[in-house]
C-alpha atoms as a PDB file:
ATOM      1  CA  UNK A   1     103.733  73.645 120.600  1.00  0.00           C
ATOM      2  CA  UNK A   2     102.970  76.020 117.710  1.00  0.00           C
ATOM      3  CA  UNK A   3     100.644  75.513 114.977  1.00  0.00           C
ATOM      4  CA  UNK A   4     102.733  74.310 111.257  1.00  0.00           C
ATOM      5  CA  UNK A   5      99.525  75.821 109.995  1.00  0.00           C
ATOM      6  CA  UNK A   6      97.880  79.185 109.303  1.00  0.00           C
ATOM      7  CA  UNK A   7      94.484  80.496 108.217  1.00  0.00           C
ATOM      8  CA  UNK A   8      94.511  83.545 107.071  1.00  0.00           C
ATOM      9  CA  UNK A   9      90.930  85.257 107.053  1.00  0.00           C
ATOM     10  CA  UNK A  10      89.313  88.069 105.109  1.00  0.00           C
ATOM     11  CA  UNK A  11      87.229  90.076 106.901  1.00  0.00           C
ATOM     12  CA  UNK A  12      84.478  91.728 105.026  1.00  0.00           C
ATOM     13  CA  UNK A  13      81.601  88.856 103.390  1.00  0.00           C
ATOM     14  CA  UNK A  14      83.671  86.280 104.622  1.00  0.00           C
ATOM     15  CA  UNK A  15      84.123  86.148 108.251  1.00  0.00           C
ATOM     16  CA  UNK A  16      81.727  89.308 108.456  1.00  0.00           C
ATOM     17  CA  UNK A  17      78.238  89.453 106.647  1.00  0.00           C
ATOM     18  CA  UNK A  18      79.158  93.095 106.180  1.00  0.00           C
ATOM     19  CA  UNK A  19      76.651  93.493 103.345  1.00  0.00           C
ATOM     20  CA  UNK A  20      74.295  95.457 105.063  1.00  0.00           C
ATOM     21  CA  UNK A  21      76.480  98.201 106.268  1.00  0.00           C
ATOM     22  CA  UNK A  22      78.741  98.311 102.232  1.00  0.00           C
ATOM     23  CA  UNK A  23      76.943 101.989 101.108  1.00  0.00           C
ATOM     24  CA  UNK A  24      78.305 103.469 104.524  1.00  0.00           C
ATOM     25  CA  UNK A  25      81.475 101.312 103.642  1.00  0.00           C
ATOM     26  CA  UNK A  26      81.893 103.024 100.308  1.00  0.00           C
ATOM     27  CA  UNK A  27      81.349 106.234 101.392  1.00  0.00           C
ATOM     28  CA  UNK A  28      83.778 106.057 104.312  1.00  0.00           C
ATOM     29  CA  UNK A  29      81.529 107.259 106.466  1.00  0.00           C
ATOM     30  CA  UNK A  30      82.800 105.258 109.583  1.00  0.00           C
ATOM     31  CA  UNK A  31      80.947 106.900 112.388  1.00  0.00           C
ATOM     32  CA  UNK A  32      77.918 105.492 110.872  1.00  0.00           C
ATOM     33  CA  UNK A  33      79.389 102.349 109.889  1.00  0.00           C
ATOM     34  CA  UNK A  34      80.500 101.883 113.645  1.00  0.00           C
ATOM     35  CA  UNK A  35      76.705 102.818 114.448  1.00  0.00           C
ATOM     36  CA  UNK A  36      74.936 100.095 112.344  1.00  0.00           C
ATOM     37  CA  UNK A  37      77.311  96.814 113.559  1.00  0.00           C
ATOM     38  CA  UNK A  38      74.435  95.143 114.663  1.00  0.00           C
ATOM     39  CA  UNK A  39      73.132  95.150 110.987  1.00  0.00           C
ATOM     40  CA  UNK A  40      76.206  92.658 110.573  1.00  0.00           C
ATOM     41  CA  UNK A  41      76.367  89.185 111.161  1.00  0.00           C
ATOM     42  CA  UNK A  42      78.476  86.076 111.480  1.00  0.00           C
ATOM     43  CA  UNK A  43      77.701  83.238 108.765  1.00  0.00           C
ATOM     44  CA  UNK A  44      76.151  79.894 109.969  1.00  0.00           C
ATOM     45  CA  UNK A  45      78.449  78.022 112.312  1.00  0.00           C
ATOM     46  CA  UNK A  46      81.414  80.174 111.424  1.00  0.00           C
ATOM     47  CA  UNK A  47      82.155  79.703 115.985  1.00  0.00           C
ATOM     48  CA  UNK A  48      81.399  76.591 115.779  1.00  0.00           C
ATOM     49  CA  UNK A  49      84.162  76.426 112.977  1.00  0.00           C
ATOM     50  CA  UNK A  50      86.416  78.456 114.706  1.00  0.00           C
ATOM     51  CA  UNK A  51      86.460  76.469 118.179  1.00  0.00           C
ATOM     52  CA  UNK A  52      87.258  73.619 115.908  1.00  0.00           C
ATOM     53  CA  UNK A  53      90.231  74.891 114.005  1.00  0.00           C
ATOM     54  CA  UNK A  54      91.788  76.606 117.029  1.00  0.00           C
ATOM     55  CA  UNK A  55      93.926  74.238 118.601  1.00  0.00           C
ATOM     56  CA  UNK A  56      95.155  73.296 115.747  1.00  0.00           C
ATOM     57  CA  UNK A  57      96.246  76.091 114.090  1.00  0.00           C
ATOM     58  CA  UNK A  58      97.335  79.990 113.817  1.00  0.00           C
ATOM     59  CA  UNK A  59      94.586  82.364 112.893  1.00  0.00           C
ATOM     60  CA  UNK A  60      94.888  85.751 111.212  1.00  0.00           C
ATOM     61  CA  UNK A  61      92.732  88.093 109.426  1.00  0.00           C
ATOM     62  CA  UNK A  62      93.464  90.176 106.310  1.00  0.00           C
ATOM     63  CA  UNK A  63      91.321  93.327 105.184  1.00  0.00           C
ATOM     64  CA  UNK A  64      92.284  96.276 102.862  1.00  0.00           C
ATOM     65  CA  UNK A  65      89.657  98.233 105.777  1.00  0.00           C
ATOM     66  CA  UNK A  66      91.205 100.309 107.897  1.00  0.00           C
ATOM     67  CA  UNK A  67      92.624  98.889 111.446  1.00  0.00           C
ATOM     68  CA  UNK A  68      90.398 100.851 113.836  1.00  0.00           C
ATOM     69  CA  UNK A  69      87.219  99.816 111.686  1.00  0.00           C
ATOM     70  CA  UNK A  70      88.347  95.709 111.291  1.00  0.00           C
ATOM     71  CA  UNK A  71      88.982  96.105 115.482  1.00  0.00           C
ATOM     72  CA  UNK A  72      85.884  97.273 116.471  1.00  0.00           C
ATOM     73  CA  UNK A  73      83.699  95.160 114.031  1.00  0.00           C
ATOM     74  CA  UNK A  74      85.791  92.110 115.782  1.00  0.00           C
ATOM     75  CA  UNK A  75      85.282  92.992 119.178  1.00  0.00           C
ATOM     76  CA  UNK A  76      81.324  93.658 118.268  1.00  0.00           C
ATOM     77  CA  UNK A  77      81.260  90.014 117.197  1.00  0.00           C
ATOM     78  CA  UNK A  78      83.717  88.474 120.078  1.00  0.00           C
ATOM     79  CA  UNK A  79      86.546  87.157 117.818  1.00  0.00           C
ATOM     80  CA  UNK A  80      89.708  86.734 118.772  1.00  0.00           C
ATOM     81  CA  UNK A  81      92.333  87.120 116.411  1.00  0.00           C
ATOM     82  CA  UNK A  82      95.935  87.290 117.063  1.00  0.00           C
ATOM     83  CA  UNK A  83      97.249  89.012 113.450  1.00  0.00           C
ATOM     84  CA  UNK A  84      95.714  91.468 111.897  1.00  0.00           C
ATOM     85  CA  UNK A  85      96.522  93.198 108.586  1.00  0.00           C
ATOM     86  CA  UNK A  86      94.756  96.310 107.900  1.00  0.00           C
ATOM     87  CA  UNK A  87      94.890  98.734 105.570  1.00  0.00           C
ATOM     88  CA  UNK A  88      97.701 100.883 106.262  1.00  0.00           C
ATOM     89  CA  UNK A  89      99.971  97.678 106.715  1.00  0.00           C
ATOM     90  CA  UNK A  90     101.010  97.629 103.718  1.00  0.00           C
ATOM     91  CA  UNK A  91     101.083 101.303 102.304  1.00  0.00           C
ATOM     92  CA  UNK A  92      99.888 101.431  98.646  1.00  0.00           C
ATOM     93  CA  UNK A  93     100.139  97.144  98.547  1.00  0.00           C
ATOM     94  CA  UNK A  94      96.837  95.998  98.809  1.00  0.00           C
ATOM     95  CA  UNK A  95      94.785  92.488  97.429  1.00  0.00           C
ATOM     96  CA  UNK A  96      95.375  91.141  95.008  1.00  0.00           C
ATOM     97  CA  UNK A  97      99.134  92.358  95.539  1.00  0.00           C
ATOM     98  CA  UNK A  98     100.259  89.729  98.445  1.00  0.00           C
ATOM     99  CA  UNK A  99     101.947  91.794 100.427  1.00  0.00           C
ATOM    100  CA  UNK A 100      99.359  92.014 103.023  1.00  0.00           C
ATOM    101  CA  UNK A 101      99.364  88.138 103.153  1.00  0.00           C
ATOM    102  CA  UNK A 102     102.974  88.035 103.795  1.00  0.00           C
ATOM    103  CA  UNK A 103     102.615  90.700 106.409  1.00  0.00           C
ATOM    104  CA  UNK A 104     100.017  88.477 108.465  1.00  0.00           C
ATOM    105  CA  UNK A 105     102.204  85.026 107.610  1.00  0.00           C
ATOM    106  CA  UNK A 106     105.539  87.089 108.484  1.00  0.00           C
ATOM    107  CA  UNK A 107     103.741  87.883 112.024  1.00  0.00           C
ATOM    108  CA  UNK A 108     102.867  84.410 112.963  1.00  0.00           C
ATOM    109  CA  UNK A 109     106.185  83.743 111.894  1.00  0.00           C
ATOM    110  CA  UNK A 110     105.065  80.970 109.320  1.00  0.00           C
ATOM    111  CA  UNK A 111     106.612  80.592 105.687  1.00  0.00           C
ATOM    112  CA  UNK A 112     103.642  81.828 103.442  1.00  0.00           C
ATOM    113  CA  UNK A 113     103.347  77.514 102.095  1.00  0.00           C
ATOM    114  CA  UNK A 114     102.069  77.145 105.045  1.00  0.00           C
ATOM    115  CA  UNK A 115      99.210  79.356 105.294  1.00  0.00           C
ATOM    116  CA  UNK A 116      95.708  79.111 103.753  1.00  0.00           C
ATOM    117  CA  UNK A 117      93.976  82.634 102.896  1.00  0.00           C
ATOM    118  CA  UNK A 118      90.371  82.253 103.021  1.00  0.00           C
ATOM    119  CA  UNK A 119      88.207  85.028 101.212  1.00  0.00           C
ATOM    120  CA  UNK A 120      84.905  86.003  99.300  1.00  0.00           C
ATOM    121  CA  UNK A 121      86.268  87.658  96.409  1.00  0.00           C
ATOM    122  CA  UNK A 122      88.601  87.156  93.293  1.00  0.00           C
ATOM    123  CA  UNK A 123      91.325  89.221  94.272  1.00  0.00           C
ATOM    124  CA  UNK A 124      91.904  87.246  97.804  1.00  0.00           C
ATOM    125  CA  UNK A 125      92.432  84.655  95.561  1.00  0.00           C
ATOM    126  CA  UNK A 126      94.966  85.990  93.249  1.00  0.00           C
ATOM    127  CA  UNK A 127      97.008  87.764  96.019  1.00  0.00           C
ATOM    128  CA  UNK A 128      97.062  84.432  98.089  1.00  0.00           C
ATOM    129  CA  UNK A 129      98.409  82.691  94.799  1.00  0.00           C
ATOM    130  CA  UNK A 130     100.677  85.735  94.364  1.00  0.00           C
ATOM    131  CA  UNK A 131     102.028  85.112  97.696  1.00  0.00           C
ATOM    132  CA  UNK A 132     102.270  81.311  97.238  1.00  0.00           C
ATOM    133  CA  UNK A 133      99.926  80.585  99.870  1.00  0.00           C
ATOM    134  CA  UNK A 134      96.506  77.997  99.613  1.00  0.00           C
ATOM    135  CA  UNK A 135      93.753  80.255  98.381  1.00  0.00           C
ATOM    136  CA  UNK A 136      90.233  79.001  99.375  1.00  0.00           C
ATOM    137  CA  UNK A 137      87.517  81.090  97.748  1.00  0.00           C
ATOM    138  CA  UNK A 138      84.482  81.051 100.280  1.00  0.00           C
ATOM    139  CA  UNK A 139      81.080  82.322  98.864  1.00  0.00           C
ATOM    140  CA  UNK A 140      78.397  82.139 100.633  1.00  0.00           C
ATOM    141  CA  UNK A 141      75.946  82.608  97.378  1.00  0.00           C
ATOM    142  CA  UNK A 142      77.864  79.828  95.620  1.00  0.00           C
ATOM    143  CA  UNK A 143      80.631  80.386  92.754  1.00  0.00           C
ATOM    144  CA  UNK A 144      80.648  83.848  91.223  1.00  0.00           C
ATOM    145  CA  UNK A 145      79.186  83.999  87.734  1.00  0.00           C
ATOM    146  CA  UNK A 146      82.561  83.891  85.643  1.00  0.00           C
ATOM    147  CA  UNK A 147      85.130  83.433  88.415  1.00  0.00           C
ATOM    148  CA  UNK A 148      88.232  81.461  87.466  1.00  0.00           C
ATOM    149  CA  UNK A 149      89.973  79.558  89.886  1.00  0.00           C
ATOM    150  CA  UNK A 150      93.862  80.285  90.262  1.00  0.00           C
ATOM    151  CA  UNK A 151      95.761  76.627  89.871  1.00  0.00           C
ATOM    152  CA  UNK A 152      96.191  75.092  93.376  1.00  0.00           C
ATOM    153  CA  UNK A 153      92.659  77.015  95.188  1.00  0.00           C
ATOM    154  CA  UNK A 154      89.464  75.326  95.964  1.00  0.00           C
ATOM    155  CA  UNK A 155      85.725  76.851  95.909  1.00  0.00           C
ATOM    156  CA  UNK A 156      83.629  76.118  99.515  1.00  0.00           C
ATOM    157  CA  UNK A 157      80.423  77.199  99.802  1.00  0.00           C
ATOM    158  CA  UNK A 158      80.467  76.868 103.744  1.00  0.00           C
ATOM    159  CA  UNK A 159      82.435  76.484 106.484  1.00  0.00           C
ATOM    160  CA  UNK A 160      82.004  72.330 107.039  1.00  0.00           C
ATOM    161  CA  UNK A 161      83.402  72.366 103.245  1.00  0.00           C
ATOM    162  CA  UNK A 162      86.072  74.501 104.615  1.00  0.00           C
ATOM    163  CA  UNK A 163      87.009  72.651 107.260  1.00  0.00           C
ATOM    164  CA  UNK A 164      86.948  68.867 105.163  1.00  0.00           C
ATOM    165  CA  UNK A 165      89.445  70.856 102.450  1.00  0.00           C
ATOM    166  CA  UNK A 166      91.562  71.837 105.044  1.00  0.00           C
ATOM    167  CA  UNK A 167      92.017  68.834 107.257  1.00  0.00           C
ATOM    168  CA  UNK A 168      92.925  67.107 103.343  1.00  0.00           C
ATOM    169  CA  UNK A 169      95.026  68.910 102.663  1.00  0.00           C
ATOM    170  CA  UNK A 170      96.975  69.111 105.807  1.00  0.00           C
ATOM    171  CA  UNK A 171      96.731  65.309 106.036  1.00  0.00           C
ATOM    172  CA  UNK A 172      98.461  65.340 102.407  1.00  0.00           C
ATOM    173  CA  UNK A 173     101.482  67.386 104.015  1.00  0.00           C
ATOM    174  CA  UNK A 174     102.153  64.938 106.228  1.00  0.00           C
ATOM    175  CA  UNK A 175     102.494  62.085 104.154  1.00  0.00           C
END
């Protein structure tokens, strides 16, 4: 049976500690980049919390990085992902514009209420409101200095806070 669900992922300081590697990221230099993967890193328990969410529903991942770049750092880390939208999915739409959201939902062939987007930075927020999905801002640092929620997201700091706001709120779509 398929998943009702979706989690739609961002790539880059969310699923990825990409920090380390953001100069050769800004710079485009993606030989290099490629070169220095093992300068990234997954966050605490972010396996653990994937094994867990699995079975239960879809999984996708959403970056405004190139395809070839988002593969490779996903096969460096062994994740599994059945949907990705890259970059050049969406020509000249990129977050916070939700097109590349509703590329990834239209994939798994789920209606975009019925997809969380999960990301480090304001504008995954915005374009998962934009694309009237649940947007879960995930920082790792805690809440930005001056970052205002959109009406209907949460803040986590990890994933166990993550994974308590989703099983809530899927609970509370059942009832």
């Amino acid at each position: 049976m398929k998943p009702s669900w979706a989690i739609l992922l961002d790539l880059d300081e969310t699923l990825v500690r990409t920090k380390a590697i953001e100069a050769y990221r800004k710079k485009r230099d993606w030989s290099r980049i490629h070169q220095h993967f093992d300068q990234t890193e997954l966050p605490m328990h972010t396996l653990k919390f994937l094994e867990r969410i699995r079975p239960h529903v879809s999984l996708g991942v959403v970056t405004s990085s190139p395809r070839s770049y988002a593969e490779r750092l996903l096969a460096y880390h062994q994740l599994s992902v059945p949907v990705l939208a890259a970059y050049h999915d969406t020509p000249g739409k990129h977050k916070p514009e939700p097109d590349p959201l509703l590329f990834a939902a239209n994939r798994l062939c789920l209606s975009p209420s019925q997809c969380f987007h999960i990301g480090n930075d304001v504008n995954d927020i915005v374009a998962a409101y934009r694309a009237n999905m649940i947007p879960i801002l995930l920082s790792w640092n805690g809440l930005p200095e001056g970052v205002q929620l959109v009406p209907g997201s949460t803040f986590c700091a990890n994933w166990q806070e993550v994974l308590s706001y989703l099983k809530s709120r899927i609970e509370e779509s059942r009832r």
